[in-house]
Protein backbone atom coordinates (compact mmCIF):
# COMPACT_ATOMS: atom_id res chain seq x y z
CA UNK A 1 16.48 -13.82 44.01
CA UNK A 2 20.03 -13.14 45.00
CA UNK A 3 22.53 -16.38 45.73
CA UNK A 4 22.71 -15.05 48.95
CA UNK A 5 19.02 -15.27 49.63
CA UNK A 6 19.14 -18.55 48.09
CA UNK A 7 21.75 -19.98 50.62
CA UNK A 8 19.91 -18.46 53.14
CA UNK A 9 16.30 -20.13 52.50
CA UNK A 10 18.42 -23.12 52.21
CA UNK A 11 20.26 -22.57 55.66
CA UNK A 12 16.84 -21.93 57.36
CA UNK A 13 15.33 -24.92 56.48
CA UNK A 14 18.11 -26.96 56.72
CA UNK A 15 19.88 -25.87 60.53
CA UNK A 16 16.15 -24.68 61.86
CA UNK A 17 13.64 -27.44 60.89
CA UNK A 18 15.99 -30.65 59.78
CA UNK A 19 18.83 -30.11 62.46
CA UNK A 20 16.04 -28.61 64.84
CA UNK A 21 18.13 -25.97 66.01
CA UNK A 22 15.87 -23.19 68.09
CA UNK A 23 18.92 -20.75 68.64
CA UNK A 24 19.74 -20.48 65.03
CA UNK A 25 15.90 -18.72 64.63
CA UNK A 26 17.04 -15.72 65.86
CA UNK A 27 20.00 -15.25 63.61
CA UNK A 28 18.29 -16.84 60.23
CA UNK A 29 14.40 -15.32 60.60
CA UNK A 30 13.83 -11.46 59.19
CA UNK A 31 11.95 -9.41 61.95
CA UNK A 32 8.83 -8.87 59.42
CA UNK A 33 8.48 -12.14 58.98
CA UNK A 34 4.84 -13.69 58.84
CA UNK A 35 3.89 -17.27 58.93
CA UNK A 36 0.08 -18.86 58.68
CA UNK A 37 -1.29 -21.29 61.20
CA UNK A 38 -4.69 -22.19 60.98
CA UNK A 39 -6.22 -19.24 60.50
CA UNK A 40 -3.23 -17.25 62.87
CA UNK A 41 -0.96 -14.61 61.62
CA UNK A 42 2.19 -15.42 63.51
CA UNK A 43 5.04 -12.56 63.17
CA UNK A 44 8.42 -12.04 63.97
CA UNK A 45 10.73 -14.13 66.37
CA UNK A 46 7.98 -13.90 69.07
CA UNK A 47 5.80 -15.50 67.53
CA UNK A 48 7.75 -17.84 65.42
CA UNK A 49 9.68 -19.71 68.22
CA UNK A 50 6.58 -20.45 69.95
CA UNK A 51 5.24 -21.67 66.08
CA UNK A 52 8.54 -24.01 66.43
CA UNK A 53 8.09 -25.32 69.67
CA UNK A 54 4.66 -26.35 68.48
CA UNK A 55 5.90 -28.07 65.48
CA UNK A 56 8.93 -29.74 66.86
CA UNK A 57 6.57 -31.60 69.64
CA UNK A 58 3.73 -32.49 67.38
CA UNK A 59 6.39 -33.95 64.46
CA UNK A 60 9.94 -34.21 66.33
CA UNK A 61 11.17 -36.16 63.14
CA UNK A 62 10.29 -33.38 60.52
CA UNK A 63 12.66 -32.83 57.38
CA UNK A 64 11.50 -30.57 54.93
CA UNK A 65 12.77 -30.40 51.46
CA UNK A 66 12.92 -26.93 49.75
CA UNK A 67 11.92 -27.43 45.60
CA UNK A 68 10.99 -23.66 44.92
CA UNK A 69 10.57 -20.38 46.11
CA UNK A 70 9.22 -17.54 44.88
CA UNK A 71 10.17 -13.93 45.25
CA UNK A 72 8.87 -11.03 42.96
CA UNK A 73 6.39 -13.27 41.06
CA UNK A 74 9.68 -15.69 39.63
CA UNK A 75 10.01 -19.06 40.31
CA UNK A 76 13.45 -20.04 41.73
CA UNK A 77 14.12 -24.18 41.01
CA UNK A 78 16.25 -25.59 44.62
CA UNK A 79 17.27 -29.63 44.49
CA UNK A 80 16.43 -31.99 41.56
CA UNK A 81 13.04 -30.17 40.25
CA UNK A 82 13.06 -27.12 37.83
């Protein structure tokens, strides 16, 4: 996983879910994006915002911490974990 798509992860959940800003979706999410809600495939920026919206009025306080991601079966260590 590049730096760059390290920052970027980081960016998303930092400006999208902690800051809770909608408009920076748009910019941060990749078109082929997929996300799983109970049982839904959600994909792209269609589907996502509504995803948000959903999220954001159910738990308006969220923060999320990112620990690790994966990408082409390697784990990548974020924050105080490794």
């Amino acid at each position: 996983m590049s730096e760059a798509n390290k920052d970027l992860a980081k960016r998303f959940f930092d400006e999208v879910w902690n800051k809770s800003r909608r408009s920076d979706i748009a910019e941060l999410l990749a078109p082929s994006s997929v996300v799983y809600e109970s049982g839904e495939v959600i994909r792209g920026l269609e589907g996502f915002e509504p995803f948000f919206d959903r999220m954001q009025a159910t738990f308006s306080d969220i923060h999320v911490s990112l620990n690790d991601a994966f990408a082409e079966r390697t784990r990548y260590a974020f924050g105080g974990r490794s």
